[in-house]
PDB file of N, CA and C in Angstrom:
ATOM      1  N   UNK A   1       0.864  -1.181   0.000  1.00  0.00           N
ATOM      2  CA  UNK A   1       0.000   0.000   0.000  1.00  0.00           C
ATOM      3  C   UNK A   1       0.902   1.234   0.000  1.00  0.00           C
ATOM      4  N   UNK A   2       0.868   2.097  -0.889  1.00  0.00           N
ATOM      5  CA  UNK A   2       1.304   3.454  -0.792  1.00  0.00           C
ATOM      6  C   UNK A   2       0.989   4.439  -0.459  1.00  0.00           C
ATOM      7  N   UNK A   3       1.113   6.005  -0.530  1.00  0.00           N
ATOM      8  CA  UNK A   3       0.712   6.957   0.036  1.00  0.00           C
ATOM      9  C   UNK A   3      -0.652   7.244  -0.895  1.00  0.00           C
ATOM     10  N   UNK A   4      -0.811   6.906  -1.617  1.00  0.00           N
ATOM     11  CA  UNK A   4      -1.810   7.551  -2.839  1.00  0.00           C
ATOM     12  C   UNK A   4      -3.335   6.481  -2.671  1.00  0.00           C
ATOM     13  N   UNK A   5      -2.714   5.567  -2.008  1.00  0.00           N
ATOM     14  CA  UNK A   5      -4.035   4.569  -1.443  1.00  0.00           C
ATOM     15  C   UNK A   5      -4.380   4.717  -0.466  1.00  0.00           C
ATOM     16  N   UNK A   6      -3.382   5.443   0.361  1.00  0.00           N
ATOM     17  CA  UNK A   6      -3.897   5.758   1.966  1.00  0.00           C
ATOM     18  C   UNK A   6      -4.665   7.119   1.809  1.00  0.00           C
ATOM     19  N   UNK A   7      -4.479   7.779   1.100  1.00  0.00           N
ATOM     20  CA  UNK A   7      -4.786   9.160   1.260  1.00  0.00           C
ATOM     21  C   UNK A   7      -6.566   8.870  -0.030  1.00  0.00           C
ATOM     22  N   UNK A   8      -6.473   7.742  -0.595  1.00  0.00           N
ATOM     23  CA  UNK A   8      -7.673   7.128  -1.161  1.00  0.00           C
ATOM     24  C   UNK A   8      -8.621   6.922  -0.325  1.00  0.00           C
ATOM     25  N   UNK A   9      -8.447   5.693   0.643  1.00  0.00           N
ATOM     26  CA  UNK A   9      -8.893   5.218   1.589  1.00  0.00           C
ATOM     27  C   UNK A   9      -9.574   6.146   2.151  1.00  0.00           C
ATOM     28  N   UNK A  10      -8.485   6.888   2.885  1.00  0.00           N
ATOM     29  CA  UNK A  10      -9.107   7.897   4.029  1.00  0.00           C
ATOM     30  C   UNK A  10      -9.963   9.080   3.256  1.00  0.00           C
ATOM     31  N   UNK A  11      -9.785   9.475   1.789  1.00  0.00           N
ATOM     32  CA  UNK A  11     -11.240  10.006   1.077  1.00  0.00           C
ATOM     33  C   UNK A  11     -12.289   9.456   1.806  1.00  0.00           C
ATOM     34  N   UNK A  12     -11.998   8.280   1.182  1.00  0.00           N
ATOM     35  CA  UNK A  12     -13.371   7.241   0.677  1.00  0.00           C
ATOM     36  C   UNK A  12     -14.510   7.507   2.143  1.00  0.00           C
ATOM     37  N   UNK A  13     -13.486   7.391   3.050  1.00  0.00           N
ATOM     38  CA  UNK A  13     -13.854   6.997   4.699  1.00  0.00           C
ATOM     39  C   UNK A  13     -14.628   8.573   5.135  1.00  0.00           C
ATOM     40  N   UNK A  14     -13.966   9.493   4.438  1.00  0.00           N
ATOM     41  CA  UNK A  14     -14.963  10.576   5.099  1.00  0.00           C
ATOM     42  C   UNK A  14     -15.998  11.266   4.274  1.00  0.00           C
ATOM     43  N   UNK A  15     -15.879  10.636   2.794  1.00  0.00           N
ATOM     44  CA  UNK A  15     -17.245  10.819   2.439  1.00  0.00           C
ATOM     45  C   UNK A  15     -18.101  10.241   2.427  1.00  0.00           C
ATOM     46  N   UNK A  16     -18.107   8.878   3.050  1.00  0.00           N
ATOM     47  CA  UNK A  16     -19.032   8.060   4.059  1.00  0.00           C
ATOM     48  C   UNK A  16     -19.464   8.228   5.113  1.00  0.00           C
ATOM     49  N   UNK A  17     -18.697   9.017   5.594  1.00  0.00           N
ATOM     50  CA  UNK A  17     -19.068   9.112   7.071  1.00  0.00           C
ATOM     51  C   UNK A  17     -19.612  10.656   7.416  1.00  0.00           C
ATOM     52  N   UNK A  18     -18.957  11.906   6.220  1.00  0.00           N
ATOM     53  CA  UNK A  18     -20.254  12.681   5.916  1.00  0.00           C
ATOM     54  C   UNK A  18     -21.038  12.316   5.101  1.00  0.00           C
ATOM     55  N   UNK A  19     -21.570  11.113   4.527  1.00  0.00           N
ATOM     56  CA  UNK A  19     -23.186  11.204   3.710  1.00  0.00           C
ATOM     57  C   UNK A  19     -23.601  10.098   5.044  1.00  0.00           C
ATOM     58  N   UNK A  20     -23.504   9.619   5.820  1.00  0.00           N
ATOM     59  CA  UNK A  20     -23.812   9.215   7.058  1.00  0.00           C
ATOM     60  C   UNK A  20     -24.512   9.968   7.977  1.00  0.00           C
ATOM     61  N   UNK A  21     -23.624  11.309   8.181  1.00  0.00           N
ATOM     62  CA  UNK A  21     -24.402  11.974   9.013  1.00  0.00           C
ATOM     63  C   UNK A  21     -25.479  13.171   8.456  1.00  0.00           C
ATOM     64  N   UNK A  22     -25.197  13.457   7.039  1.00  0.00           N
ATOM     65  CA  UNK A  22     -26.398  13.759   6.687  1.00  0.00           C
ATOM     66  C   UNK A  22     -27.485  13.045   6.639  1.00  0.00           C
ATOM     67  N   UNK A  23     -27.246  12.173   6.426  1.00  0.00           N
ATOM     68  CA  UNK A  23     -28.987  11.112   7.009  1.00  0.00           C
ATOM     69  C   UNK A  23     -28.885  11.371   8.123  1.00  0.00           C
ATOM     70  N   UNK A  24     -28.529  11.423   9.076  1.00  0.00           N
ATOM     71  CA  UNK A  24     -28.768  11.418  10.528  1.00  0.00           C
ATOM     72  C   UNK A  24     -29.542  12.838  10.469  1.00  0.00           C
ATOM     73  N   UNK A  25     -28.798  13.770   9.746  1.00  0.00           N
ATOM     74  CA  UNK A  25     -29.455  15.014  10.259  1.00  0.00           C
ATOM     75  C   UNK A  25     -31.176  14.712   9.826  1.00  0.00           C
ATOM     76  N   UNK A  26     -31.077  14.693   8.011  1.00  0.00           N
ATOM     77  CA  UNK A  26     -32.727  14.896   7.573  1.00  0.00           C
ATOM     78  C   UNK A  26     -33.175  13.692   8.253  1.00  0.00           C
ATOM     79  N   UNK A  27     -33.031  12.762   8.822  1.00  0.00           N
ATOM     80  CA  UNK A  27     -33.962  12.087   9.832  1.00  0.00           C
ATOM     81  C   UNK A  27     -34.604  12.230  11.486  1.00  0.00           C
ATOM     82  N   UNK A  28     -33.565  13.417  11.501  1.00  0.00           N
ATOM     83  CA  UNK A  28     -33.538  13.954  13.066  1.00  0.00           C
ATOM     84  C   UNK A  28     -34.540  15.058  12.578  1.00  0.00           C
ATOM     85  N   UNK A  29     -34.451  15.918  11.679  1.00  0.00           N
ATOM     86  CA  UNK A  29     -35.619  17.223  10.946  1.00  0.00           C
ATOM     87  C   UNK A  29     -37.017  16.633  10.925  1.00  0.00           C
ATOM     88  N   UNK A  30     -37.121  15.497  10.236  1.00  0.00           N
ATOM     89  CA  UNK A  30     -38.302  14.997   9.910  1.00  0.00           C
ATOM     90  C   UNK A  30     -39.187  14.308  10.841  1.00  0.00           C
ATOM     91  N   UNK A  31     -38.083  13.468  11.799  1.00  0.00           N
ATOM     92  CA  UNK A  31     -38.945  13.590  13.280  1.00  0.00           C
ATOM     93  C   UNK A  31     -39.162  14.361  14.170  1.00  0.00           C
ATOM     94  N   UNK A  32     -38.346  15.233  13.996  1.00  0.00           N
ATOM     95  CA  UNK A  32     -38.641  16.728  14.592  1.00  0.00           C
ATOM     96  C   UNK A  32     -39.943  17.881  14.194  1.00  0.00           C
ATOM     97  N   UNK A  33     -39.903  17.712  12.974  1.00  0.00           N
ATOM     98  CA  UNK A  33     -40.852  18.893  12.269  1.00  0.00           C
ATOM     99  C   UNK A  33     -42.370  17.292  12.233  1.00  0.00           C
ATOM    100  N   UNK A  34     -42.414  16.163  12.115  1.00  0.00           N
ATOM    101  CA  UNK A  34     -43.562  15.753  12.769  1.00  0.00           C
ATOM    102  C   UNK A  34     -44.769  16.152  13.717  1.00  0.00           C
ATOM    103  N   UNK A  35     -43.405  16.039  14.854  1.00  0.00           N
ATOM    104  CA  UNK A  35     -44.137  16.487  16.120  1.00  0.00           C
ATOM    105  C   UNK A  35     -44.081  17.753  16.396  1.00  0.00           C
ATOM    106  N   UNK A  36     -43.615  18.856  15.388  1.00  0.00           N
ATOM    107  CA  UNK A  36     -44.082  20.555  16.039  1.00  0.00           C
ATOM    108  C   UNK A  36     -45.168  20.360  15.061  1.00  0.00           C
ATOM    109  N   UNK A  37     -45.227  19.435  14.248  1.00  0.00           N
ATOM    110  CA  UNK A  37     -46.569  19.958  13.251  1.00  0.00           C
ATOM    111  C   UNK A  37     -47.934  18.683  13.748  1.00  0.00           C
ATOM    112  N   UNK A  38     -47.430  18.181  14.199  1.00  0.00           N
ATOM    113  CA  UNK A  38     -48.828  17.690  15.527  1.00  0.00           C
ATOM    114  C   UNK A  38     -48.815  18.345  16.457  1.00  0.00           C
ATOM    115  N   UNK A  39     -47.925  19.207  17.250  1.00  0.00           N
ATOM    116  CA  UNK A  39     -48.592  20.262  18.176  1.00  0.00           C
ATOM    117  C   UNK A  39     -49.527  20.946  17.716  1.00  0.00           C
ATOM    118  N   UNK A  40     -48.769  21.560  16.558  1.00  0.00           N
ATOM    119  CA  UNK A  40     -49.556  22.703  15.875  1.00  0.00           C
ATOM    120  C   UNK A  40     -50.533  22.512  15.230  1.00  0.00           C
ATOM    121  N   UNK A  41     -51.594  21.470  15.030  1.00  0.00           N
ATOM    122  CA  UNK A  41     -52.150  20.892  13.921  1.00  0.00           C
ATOM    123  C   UNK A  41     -52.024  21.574  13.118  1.00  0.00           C
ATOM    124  N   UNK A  42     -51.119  20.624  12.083  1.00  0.00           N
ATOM    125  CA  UNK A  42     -50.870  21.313  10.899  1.00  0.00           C
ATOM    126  C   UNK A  42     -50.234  19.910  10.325  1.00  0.00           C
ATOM    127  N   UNK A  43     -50.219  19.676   8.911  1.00  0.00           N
ATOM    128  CA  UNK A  43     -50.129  18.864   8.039  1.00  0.00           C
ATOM    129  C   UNK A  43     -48.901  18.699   7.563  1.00  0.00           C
ATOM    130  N   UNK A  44     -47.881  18.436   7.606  1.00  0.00           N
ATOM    131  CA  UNK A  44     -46.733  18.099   7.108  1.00  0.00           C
ATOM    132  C   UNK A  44     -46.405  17.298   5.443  1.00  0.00           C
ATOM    133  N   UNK A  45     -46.346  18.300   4.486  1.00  0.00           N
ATOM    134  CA  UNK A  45     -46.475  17.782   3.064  1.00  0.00           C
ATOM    135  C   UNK A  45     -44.970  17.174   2.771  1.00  0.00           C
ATOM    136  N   UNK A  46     -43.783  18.228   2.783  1.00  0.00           N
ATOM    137  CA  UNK A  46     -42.925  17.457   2.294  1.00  0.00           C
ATOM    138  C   UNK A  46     -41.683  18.413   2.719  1.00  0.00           C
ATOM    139  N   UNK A  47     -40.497  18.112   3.381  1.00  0.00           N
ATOM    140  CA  UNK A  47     -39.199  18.512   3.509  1.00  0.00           C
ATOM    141  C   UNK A  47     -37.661  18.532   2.735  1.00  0.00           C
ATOM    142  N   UNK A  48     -36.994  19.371   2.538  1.00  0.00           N
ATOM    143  CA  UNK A  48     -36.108  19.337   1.919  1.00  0.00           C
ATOM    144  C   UNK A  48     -35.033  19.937   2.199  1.00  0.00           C
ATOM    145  N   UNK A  49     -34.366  20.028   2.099  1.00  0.00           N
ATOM    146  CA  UNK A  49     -32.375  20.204   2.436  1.00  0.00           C
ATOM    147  C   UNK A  49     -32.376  21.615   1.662  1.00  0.00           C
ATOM    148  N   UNK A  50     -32.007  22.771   2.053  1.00  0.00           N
ATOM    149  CA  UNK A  50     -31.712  23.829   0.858  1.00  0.00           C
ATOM    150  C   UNK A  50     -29.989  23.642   0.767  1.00  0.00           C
ATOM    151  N   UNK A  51     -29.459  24.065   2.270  1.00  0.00           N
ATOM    152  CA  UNK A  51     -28.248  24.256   2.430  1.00  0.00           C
ATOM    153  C   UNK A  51     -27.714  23.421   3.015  1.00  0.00           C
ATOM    154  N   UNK A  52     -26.296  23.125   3.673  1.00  0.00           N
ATOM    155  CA  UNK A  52     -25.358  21.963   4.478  1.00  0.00           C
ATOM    156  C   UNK A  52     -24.193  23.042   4.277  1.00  0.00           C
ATOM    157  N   UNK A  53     -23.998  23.431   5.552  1.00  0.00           N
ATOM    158  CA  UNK A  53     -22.362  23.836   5.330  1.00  0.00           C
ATOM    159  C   UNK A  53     -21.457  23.533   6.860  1.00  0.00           C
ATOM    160  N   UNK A  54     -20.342  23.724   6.731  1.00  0.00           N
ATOM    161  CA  UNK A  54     -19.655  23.996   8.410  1.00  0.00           C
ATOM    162  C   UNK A  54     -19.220  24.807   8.557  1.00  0.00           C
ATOM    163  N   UNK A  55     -19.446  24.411  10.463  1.00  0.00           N
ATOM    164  CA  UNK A  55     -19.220  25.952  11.245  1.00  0.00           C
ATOM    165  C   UNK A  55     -18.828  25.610  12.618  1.00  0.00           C
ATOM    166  N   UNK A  56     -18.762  26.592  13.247  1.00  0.00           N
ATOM    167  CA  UNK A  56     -18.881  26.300  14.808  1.00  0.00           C
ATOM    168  C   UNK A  56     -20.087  26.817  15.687  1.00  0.00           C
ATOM    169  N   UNK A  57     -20.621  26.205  16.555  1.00  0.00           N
ATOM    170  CA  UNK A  57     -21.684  26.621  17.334  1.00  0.00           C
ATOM    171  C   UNK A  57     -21.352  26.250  19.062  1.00  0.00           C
ATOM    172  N   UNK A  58     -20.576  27.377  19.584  1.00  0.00           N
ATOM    173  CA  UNK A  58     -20.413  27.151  20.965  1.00  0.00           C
ATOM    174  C   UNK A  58     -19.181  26.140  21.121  1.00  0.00           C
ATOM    175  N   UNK A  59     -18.008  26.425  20.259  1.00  0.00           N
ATOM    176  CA  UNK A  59     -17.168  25.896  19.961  1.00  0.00           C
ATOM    177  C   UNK A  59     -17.070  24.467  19.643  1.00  0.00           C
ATOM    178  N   UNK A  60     -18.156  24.202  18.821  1.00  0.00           N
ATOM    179  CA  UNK A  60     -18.205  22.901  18.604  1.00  0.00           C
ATOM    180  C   UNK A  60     -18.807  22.804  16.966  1.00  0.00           C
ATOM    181  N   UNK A  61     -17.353  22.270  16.238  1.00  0.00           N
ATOM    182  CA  UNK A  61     -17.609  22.014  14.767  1.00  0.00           C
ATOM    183  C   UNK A  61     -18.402  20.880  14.400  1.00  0.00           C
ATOM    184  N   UNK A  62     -19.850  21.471  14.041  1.00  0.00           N
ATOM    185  CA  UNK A  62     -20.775  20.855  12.978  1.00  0.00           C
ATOM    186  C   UNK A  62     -21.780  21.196  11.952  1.00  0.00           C
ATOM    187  N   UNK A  63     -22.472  20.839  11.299  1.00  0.00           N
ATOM    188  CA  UNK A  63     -22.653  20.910   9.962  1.00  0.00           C
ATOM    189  C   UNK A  63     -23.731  21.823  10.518  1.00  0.00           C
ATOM    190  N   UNK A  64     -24.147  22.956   9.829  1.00  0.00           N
ATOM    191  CA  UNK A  64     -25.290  23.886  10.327  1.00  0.00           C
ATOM    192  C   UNK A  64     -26.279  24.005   8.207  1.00  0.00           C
ATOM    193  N   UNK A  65     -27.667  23.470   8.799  1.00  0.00           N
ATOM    194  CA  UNK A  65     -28.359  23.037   7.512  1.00  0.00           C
ATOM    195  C   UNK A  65     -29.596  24.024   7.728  1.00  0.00           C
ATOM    196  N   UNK A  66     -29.921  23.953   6.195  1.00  0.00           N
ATOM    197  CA  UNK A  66     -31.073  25.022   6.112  1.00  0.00           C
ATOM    198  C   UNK A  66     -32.030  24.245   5.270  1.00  0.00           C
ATOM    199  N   UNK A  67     -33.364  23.810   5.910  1.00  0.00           N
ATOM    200  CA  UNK A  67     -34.603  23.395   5.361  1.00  0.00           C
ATOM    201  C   UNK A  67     -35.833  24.422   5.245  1.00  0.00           C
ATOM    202  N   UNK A  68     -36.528  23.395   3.756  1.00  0.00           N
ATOM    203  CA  UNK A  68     -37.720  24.374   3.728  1.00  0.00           C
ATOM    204  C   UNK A  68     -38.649  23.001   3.621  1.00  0.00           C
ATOM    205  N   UNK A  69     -40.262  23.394   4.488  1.00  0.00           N
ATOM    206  CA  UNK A  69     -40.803  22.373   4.505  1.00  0.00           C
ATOM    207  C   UNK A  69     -42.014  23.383   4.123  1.00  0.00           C
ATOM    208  N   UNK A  70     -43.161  21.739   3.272  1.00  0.00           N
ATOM    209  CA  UNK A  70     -44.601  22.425   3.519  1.00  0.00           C
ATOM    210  C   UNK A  70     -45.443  21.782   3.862  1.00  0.00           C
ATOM    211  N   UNK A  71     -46.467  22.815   4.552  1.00  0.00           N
ATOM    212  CA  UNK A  71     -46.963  22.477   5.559  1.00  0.00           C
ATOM    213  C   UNK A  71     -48.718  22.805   4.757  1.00  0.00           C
ATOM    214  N   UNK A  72     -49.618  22.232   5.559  1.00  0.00           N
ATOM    215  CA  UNK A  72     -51.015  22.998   5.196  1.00  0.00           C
ATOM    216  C   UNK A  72     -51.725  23.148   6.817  1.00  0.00           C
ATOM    217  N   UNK A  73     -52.844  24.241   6.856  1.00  0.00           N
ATOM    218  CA  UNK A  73     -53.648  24.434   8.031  1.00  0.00           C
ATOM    219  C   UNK A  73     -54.369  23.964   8.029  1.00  0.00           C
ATOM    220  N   UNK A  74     -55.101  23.877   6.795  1.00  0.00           N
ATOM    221  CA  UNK A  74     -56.739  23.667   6.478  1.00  0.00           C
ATOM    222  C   UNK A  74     -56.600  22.704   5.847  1.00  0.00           C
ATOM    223  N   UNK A  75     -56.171  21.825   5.187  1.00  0.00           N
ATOM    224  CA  UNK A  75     -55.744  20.363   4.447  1.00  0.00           C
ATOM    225  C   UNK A  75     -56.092  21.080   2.477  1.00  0.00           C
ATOM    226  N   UNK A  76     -56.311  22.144   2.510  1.00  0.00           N
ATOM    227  CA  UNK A  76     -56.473  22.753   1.008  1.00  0.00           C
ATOM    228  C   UNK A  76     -55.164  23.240   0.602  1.00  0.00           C
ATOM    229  N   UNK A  77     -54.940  24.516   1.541  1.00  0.00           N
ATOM    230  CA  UNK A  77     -53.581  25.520   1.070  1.00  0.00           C
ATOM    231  C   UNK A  77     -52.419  24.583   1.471  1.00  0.00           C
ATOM    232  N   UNK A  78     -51.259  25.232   0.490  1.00  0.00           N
ATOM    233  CA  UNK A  78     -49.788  24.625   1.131  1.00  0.00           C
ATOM    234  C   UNK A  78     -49.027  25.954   1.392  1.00  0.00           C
ATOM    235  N   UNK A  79     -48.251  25.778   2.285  1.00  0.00           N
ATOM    236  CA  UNK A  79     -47.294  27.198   2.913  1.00  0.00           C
ATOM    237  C   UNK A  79     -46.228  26.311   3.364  1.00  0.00           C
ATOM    238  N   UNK A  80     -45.035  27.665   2.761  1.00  0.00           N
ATOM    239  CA  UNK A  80     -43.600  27.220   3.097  1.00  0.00           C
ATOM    240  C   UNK A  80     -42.764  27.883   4.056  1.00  0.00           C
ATOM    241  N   UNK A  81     -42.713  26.734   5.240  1.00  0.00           N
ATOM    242  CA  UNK A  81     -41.590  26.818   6.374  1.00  0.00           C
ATOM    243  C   UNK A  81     -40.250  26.738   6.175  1.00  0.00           C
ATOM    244  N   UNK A  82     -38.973  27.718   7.207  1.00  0.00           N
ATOM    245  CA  UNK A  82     -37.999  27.191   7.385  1.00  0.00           C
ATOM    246  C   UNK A  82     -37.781  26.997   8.617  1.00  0.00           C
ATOM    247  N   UNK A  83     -36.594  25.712   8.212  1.00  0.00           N
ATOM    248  CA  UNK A  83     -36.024  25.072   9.270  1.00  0.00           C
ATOM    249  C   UNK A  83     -34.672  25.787   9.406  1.00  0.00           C
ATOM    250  N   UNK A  84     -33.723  25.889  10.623  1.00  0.00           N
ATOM    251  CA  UNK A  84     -32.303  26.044  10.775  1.00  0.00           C
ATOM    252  C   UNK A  84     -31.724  24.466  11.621  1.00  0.00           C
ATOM    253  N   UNK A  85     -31.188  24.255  11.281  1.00  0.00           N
ATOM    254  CA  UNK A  85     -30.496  23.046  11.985  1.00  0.00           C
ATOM    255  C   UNK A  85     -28.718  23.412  12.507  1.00  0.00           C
ATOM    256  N   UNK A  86     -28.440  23.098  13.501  1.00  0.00           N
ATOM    257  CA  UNK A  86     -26.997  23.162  13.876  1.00  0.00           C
ATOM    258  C   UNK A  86     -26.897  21.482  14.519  1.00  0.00           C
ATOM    259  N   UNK A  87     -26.243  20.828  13.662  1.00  0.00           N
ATOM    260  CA  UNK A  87     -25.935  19.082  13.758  1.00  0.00           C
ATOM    261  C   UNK A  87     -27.068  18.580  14.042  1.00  0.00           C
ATOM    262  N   UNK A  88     -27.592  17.975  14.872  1.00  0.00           N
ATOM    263  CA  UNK A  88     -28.747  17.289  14.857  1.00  0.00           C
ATOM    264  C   UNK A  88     -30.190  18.179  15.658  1.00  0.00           C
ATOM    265  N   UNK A  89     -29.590  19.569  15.774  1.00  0.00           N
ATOM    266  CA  UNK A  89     -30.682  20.122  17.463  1.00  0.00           C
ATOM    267  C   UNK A  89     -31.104  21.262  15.970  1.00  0.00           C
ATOM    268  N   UNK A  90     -32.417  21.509  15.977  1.00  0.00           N
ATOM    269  CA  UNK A  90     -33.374  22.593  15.876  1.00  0.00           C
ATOM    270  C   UNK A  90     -33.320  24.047  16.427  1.00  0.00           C
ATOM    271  N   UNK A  91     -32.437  25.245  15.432  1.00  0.00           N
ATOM    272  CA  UNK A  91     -32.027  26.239  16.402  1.00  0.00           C
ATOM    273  C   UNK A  91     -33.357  27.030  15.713  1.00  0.00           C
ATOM    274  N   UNK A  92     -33.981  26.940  14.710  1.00  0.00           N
ATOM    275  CA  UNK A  92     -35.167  28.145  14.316  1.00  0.00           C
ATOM    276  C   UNK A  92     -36.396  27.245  13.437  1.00  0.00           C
ATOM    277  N   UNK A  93     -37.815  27.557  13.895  1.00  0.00           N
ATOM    278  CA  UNK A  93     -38.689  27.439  12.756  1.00  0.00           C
ATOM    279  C   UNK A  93     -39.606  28.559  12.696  1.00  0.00           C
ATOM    280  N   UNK A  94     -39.333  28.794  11.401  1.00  0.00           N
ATOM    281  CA  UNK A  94     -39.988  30.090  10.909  1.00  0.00           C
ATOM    282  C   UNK A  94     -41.064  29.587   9.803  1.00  0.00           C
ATOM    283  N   UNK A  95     -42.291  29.890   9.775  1.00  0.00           N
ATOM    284  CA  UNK A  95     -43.437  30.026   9.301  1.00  0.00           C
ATOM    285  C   UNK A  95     -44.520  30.940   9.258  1.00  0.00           C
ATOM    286  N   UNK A  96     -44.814  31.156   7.853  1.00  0.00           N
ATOM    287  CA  UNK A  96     -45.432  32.488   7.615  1.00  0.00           C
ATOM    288  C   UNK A  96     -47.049  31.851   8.262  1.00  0.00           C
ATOM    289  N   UNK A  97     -47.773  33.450   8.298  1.00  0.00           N
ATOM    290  CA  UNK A  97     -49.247  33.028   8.645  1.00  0.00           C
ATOM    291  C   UNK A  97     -50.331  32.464   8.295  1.00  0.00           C
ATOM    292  N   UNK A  98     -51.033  31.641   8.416  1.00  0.00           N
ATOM    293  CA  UNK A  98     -51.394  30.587   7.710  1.00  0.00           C
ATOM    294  C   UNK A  98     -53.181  30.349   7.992  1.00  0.00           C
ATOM    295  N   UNK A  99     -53.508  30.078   7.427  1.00  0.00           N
ATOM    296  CA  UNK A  99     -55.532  29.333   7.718  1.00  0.00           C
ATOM    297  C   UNK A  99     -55.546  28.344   8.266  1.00  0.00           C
ATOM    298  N   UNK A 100     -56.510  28.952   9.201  1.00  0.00           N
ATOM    299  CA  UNK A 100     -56.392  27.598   9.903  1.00  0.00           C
ATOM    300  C   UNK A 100     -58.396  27.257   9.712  1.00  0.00           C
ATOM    301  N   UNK A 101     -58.600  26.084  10.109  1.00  0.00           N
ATOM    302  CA  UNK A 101     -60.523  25.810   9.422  1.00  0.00           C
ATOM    303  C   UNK A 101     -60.729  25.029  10.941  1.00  0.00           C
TER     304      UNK A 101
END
């Protein structure tokens, strides 16, 4: 094994292990935005990833993501939420005003 396989390897290994924890995240969002949207009765249509980048939050490097989800009040209209994510914890949901029936 040479240097050009090790430095392969260890690619390989961390773009596995970041597309790893992006599932972790949109699965941590989606059970998350579930249950604020059964508090809220409100309908949960469909979620999506806008952004993924890194950062630090309280001196601690992880991936800080930006979702937009939609939602309905009345089971007719659809309206679009955002999410902020810092690694797996919920730092903002913002949603415009909405009908509720």
């Amino acid at each position: 094994m040479n240097l050009f396989d090790l430095i392969l390897l260890i690619g390989i290994c961390l773009i596995a292990a970041m597309f790893w924890r992006f599932r972790a995240i949109s699965e941590s969002v989606k059970t998350q935005m579930d249950a604020y949207c059964e508090r809220q009765q409100l309908q949960l249509i469909s979620i999506a990833r806008v952004k993924t980048r890194i950062g630090s939050y309280r001196g601690k490097l992880d991936f800080h993501s930006d979702f937009v989800f939609e939602f309905s009040g009345n089971g007719e209209d659809s309206n679009q939420g955002y999410v902020k994510m810092v690694g797996l914890k919920v730092q903002n949901i913002d949603t415009p005003a909405y009908r509720v029936e």
